[in-house]
N, C-alpha and C. Protein backbone atom coordinates (compact mmCIF):
# COMPACT_ATOMS: atom_id res chain seq x y z
N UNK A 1 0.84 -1.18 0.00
CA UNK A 1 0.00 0.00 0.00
C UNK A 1 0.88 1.24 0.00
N UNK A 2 0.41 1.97 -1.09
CA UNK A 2 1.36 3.37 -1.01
C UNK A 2 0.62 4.64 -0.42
N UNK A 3 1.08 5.33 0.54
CA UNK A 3 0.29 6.35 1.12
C UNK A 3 1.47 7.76 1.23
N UNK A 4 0.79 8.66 0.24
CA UNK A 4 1.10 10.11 0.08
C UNK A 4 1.06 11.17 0.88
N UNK A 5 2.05 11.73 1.32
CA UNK A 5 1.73 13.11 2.15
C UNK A 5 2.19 14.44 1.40
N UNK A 6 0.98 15.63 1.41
CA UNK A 6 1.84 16.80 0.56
C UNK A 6 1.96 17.50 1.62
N UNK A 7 3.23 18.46 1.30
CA UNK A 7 3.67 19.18 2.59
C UNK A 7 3.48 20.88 2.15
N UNK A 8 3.25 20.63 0.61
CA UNK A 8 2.93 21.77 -0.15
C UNK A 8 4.05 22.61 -0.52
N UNK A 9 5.54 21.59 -0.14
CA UNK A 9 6.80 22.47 -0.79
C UNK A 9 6.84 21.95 -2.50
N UNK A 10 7.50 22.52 -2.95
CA UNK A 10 7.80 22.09 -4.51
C UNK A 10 9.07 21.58 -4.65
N UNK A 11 9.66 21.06 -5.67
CA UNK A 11 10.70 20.39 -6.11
C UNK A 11 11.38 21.63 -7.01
N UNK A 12 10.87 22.69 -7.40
CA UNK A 12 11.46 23.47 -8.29
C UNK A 12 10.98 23.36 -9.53
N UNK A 13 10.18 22.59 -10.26
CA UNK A 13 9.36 22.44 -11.38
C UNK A 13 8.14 22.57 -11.29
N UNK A 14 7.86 23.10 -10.07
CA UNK A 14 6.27 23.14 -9.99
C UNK A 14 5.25 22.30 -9.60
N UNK A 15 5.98 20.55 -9.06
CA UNK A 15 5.57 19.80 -8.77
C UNK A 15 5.41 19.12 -7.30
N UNK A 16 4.59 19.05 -6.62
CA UNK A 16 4.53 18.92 -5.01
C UNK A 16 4.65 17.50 -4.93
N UNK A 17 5.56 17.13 -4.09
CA UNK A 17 5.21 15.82 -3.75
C UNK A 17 6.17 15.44 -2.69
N UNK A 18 5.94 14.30 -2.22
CA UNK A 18 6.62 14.02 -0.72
C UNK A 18 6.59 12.26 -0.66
N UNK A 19 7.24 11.73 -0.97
CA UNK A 19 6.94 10.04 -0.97
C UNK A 19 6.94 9.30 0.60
N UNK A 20 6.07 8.47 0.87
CA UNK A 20 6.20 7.77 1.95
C UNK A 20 5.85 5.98 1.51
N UNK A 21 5.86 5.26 1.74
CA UNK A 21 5.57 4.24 1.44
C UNK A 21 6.12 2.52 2.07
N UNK A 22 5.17 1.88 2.22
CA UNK A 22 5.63 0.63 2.96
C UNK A 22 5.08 -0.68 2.34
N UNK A 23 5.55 -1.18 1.71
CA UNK A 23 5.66 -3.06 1.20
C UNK A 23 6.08 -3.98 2.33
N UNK A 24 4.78 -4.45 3.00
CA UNK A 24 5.51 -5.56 3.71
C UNK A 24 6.61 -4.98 4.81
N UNK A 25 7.83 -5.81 4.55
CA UNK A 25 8.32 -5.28 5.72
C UNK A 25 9.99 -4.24 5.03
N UNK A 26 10.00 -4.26 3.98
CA UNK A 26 10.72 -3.42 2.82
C UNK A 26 10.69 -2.06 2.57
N UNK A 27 10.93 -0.93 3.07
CA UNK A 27 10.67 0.21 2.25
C UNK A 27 10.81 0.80 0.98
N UNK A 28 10.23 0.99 0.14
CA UNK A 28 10.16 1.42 -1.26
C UNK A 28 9.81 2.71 -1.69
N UNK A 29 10.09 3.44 -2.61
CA UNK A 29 9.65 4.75 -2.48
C UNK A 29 8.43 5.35 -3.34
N UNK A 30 7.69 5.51 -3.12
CA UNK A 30 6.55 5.86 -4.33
C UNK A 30 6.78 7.54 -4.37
N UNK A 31 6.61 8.09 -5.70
CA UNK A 31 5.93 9.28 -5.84
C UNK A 31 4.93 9.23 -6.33
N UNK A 32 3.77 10.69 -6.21
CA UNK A 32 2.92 10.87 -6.79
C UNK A 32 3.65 12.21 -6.60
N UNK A 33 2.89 12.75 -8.39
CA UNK A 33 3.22 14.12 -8.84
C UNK A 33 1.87 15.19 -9.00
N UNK A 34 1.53 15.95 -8.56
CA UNK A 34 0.59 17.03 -8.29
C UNK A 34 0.73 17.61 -8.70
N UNK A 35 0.20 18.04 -10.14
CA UNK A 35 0.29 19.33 -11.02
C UNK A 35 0.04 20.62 -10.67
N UNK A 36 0.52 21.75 -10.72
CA UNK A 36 0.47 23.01 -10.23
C UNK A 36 -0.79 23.48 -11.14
N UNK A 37 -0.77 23.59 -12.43
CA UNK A 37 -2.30 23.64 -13.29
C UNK A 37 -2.82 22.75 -13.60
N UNK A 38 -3.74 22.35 -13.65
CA UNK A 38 -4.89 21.29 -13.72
C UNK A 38 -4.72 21.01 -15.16
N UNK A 39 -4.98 19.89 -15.65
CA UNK A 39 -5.12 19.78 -16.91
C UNK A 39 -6.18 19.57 -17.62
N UNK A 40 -5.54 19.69 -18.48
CA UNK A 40 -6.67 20.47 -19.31
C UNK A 40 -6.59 19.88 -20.54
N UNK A 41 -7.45 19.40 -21.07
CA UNK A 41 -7.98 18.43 -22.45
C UNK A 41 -9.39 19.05 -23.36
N UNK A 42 -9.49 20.23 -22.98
CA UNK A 42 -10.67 20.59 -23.82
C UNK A 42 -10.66 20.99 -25.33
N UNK A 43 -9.83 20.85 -26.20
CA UNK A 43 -9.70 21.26 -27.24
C UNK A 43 -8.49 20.91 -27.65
N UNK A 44 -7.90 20.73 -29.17
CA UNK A 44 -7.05 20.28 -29.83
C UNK A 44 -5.55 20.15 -29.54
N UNK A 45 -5.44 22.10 -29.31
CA UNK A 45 -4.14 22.28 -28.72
C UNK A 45 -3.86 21.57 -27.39
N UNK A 46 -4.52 21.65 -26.75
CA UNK A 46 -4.57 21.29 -25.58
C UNK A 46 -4.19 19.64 -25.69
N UNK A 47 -4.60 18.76 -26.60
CA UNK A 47 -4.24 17.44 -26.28
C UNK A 47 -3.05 17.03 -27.52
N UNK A 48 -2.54 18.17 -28.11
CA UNK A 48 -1.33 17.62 -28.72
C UNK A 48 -0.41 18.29 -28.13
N UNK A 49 -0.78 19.36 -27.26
CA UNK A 49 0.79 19.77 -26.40
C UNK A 49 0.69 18.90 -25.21
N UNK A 50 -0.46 18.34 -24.71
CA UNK A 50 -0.17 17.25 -23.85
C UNK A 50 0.71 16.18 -24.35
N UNK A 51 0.95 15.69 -25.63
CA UNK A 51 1.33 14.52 -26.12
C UNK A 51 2.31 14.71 -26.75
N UNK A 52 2.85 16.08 -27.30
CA UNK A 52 4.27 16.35 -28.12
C UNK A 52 5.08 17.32 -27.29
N UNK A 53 4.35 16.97 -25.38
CA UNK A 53 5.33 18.35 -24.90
C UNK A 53 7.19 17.42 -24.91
N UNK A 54 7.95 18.41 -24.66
CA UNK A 54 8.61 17.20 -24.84
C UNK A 54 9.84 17.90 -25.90
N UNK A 55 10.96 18.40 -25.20
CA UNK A 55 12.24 18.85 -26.19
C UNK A 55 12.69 17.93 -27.45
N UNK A 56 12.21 17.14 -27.43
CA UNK A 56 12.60 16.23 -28.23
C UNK A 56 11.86 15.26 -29.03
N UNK A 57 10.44 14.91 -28.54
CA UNK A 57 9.14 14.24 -28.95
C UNK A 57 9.39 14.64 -30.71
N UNK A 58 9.15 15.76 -31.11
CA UNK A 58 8.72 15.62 -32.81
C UNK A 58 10.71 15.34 -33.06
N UNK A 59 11.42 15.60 -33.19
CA UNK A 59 12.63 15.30 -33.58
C UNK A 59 12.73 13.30 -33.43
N UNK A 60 12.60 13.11 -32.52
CA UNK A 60 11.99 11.24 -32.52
C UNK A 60 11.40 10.97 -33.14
N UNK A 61 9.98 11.79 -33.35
CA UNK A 61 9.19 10.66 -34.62
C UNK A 61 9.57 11.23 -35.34
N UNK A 62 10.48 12.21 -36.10
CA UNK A 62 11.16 12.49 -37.37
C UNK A 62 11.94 11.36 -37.32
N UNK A 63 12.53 11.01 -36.68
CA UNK A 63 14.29 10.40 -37.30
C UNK A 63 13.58 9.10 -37.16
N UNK A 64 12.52 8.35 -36.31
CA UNK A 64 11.97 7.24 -36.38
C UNK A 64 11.57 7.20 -37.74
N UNK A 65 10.46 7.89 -38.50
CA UNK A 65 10.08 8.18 -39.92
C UNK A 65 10.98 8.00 -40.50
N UNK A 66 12.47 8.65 -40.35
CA UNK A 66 13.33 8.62 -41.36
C UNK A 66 13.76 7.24 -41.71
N UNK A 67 13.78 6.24 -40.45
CA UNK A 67 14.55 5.43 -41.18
C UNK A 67 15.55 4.87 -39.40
N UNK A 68 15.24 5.68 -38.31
CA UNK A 68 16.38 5.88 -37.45
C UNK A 68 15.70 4.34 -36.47
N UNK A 69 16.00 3.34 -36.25
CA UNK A 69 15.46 2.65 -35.29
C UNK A 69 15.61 2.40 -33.98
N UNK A 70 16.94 2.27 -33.83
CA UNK A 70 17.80 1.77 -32.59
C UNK A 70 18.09 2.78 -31.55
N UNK A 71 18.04 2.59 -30.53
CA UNK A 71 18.28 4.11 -29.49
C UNK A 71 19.49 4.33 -29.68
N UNK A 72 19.86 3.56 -30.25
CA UNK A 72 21.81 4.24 -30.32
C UNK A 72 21.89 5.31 -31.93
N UNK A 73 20.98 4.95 -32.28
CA UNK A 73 21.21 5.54 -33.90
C UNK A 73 20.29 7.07 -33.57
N UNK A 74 18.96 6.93 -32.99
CA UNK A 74 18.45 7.88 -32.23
C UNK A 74 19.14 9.18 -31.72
N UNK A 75 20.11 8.72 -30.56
CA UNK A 75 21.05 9.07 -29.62
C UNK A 75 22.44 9.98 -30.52
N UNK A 76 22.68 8.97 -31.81
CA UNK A 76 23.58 9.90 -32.83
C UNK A 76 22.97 10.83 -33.34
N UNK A 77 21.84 10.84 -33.78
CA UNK A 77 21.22 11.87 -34.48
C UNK A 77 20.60 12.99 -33.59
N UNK A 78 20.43 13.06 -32.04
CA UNK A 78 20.09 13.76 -30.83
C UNK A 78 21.13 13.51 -30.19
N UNK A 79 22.44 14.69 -30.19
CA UNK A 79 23.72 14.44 -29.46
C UNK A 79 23.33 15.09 -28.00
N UNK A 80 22.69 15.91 -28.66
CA UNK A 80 22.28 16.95 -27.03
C UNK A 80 21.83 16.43 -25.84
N UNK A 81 20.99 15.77 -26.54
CA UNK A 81 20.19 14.88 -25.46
C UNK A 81 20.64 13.74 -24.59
N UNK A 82 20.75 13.42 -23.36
CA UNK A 82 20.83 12.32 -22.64
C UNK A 82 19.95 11.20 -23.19
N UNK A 83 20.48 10.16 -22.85
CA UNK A 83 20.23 8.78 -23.20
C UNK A 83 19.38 8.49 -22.33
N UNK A 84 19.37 9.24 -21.10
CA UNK A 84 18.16 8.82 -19.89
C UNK A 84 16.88 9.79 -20.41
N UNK A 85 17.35 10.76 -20.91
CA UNK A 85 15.70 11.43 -21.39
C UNK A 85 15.41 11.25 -22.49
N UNK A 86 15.70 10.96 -23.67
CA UNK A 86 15.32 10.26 -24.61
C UNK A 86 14.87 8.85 -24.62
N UNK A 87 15.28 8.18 -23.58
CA UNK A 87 14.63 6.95 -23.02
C UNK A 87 13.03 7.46 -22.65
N UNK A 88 13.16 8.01 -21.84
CA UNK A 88 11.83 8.64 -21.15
C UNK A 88 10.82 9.15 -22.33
N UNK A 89 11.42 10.20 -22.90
CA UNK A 89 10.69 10.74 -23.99
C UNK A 89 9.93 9.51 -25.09
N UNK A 90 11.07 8.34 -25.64
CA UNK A 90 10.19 7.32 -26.33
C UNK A 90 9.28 6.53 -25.50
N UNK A 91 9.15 6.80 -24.56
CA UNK A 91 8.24 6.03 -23.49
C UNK A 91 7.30 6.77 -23.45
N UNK A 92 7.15 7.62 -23.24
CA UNK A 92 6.06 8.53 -23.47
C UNK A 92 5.21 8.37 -24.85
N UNK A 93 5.94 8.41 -25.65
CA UNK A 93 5.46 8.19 -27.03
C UNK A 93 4.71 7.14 -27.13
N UNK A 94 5.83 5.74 -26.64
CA UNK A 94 5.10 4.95 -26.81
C UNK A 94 3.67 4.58 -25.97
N UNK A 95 3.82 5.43 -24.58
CA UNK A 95 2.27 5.71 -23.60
C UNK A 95 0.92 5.62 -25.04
N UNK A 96 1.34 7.07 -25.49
CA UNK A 96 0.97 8.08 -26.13
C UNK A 96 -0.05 7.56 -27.57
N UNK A 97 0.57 6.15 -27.70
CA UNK A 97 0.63 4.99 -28.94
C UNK A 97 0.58 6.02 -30.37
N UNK A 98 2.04 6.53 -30.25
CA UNK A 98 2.51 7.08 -31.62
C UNK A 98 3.84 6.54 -32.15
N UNK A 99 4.72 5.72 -31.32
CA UNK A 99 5.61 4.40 -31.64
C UNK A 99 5.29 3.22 -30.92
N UNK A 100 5.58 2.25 -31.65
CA UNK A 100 6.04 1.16 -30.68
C UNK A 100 7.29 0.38 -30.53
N UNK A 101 7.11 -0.08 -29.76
CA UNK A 101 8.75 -1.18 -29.38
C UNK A 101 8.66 -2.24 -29.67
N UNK A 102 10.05 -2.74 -30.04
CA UNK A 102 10.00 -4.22 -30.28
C UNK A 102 11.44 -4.88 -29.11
N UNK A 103 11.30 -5.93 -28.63
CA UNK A 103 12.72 -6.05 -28.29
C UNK A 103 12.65 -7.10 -28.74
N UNK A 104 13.74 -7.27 -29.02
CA UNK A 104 14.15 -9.17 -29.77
C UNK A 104 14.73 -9.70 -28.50
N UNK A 105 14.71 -10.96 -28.32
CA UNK A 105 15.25 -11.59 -27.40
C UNK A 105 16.86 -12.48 -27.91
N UNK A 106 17.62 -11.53 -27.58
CA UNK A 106 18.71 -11.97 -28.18
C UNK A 106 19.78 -11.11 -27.35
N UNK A 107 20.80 -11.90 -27.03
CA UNK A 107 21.89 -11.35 -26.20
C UNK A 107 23.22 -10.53 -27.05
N UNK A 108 23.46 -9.50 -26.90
CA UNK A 108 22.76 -8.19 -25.71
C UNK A 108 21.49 -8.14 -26.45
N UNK A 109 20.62 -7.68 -25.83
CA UNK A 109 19.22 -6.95 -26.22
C UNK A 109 19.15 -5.85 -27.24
N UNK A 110 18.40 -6.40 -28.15
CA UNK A 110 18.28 -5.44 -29.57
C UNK A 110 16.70 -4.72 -29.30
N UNK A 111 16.40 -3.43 -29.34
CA UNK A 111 15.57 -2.89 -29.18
C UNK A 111 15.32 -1.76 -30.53
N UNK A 112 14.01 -1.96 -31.17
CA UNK A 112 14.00 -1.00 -32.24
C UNK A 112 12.46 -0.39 -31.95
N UNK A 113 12.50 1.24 -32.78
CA UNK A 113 11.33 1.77 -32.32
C UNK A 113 10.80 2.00 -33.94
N UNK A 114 9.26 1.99 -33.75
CA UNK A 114 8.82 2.08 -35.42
C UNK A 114 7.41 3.40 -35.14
N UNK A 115 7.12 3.62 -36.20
CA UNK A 115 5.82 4.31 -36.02
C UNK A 115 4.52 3.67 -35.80
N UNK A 116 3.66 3.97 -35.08
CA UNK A 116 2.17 3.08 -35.38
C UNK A 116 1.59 4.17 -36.44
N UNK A 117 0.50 3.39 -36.66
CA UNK A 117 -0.04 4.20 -38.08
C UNK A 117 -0.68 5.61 -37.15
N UNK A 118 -1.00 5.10 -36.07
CA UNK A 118 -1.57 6.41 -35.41
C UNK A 118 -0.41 7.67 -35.29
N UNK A 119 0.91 7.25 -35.08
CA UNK A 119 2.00 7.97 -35.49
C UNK A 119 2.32 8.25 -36.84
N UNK A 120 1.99 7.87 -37.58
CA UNK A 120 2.00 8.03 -38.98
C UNK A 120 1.61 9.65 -39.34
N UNK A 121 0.18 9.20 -38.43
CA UNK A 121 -0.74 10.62 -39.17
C UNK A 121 0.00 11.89 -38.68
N UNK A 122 0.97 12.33 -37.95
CA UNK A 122 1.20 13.40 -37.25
C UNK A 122 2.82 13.80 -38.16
N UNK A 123 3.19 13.03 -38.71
CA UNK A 123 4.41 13.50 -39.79
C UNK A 123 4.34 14.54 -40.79
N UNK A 124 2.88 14.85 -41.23
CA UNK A 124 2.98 15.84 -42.37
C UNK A 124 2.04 17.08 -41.25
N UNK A 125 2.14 16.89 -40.64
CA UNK A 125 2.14 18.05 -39.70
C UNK A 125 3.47 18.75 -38.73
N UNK A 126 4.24 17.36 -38.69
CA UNK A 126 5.68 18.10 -38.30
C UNK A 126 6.36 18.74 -39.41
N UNK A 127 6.05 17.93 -40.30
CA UNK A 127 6.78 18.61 -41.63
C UNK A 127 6.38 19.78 -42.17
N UNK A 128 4.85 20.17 -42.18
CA UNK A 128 4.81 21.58 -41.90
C UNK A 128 5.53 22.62 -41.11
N UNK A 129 5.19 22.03 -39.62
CA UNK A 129 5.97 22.93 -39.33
C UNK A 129 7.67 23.17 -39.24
N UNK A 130 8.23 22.40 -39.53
CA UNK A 130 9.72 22.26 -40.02
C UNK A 130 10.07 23.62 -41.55
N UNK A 131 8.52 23.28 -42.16
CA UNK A 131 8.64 23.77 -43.37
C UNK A 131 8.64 25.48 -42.79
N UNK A 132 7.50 25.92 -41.89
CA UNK A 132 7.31 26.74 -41.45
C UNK A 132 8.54 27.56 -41.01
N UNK A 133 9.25 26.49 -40.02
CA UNK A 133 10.52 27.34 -39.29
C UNK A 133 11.55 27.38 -40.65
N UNK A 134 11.78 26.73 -41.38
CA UNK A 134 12.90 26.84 -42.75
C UNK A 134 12.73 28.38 -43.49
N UNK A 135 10.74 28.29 -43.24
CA UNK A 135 10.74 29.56 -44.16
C UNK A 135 10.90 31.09 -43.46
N UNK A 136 11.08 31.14 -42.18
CA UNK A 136 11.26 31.87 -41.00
C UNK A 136 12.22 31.96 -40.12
N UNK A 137 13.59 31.18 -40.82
CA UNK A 137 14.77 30.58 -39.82
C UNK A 137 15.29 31.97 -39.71
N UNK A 138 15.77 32.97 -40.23
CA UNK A 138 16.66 34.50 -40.39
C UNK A 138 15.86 34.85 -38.98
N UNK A 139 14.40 35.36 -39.06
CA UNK A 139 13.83 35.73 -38.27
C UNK A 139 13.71 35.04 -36.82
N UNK A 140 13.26 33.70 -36.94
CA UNK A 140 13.44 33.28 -35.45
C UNK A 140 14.71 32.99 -35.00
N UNK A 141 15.65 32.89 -35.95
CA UNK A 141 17.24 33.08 -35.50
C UNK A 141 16.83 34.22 -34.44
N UNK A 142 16.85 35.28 -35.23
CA UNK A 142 17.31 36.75 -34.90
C UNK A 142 16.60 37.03 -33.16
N UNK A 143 14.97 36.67 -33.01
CA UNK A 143 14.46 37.10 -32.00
C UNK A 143 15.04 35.74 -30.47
N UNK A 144 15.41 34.90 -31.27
CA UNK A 144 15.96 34.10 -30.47
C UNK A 144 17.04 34.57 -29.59
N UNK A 145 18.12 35.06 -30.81
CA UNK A 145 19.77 35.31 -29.99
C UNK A 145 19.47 36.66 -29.20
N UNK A 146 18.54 37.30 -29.63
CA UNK A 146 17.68 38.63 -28.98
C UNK A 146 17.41 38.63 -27.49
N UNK A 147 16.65 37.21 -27.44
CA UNK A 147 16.17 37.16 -26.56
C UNK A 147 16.85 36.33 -25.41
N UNK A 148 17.75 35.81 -26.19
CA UNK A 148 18.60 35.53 -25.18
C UNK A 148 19.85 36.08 -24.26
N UNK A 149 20.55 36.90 -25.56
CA UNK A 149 21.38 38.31 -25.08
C UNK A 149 20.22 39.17 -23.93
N UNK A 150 19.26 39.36 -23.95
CA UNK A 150 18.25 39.98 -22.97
C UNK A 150 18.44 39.48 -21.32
N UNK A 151 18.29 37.93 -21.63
CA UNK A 151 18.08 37.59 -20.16
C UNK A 151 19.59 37.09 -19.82
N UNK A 152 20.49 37.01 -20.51
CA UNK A 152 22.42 37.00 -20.22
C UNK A 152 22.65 38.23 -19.50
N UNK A 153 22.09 39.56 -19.91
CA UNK A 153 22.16 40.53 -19.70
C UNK A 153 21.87 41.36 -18.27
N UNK A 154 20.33 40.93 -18.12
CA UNK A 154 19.79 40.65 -16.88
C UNK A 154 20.73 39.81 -15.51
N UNK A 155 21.07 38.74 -16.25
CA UNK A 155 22.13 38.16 -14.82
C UNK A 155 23.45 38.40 -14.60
């Protein structure tokens, strides 16, 4: 049985939580995470930024689309990214059922990620907007390094 206490401090992301928990005679740790805004599913935006929030979510099902399978081939093509959050992030996805996994049973463990067709449908909408930022790159360059010289500035 897992039993929660909030103490109403935050973690720094906005998320309250406080784990307590007892298995038997073992301690284990549970969290539960308490959203600071409620969520919210009433309309479109609302349930594809639930599902593509995520630094990295459309760049995955790009390179998955492309051709990219393996988390290591993934991982080359997303240098930035940790291997622990891009783990997370295709997990999500796959929550999300816009990839799925396969693992082969074979030593070491071969793991490849593919699109479901329900992932399918959301590619020529990234590719819009890819198309979008290509045709706007000078400009969101510009308000970008703008805006970042701003808050460098500030500290």
């Amino acid at each position: 049985m897992c039993r929660y206490y909030k103490y109403g401090k935050t973690n720094g992301i906005g998320i309250n939580f406080s784990p307590i928990a007892s298995f038997g005679t073992s301690e284990q740790l549970c969290i539960m995470y308490e959203r600071k805004i409620p969520l919210s599913l009433n309309c479109g935006l609302d349930l594809i930024g639930e599902v593509l929030y995520g630094k990295w979510k459309m760049r995955l099902l790009w390179f998955i689309h492309e051709g990219s399978q393996r988390p290591s081939e993934l991982q080359r093509k997303i240098p930035d990214a940790s291997r622990r959050v891009l783990n997370m992030q295709l997990k999500e996805l796959e929550e999300h059922e816009l990839v799925s996994k396969v693992i082969y049973p074979v030593v070491p463990p071969k793991v490849e990620y593919s699109l479901t067709e329900f992932g399918k449908t959301l590619i020529p909408v990234i590719a819009a907007l890819g198309q979008w930022g290509d045709e706007h790159e000078e400009r969101l360059r510009s308000v970008i390094v703008k805006r970042l010289e701003q808050n460098t500035s500030v500290d």
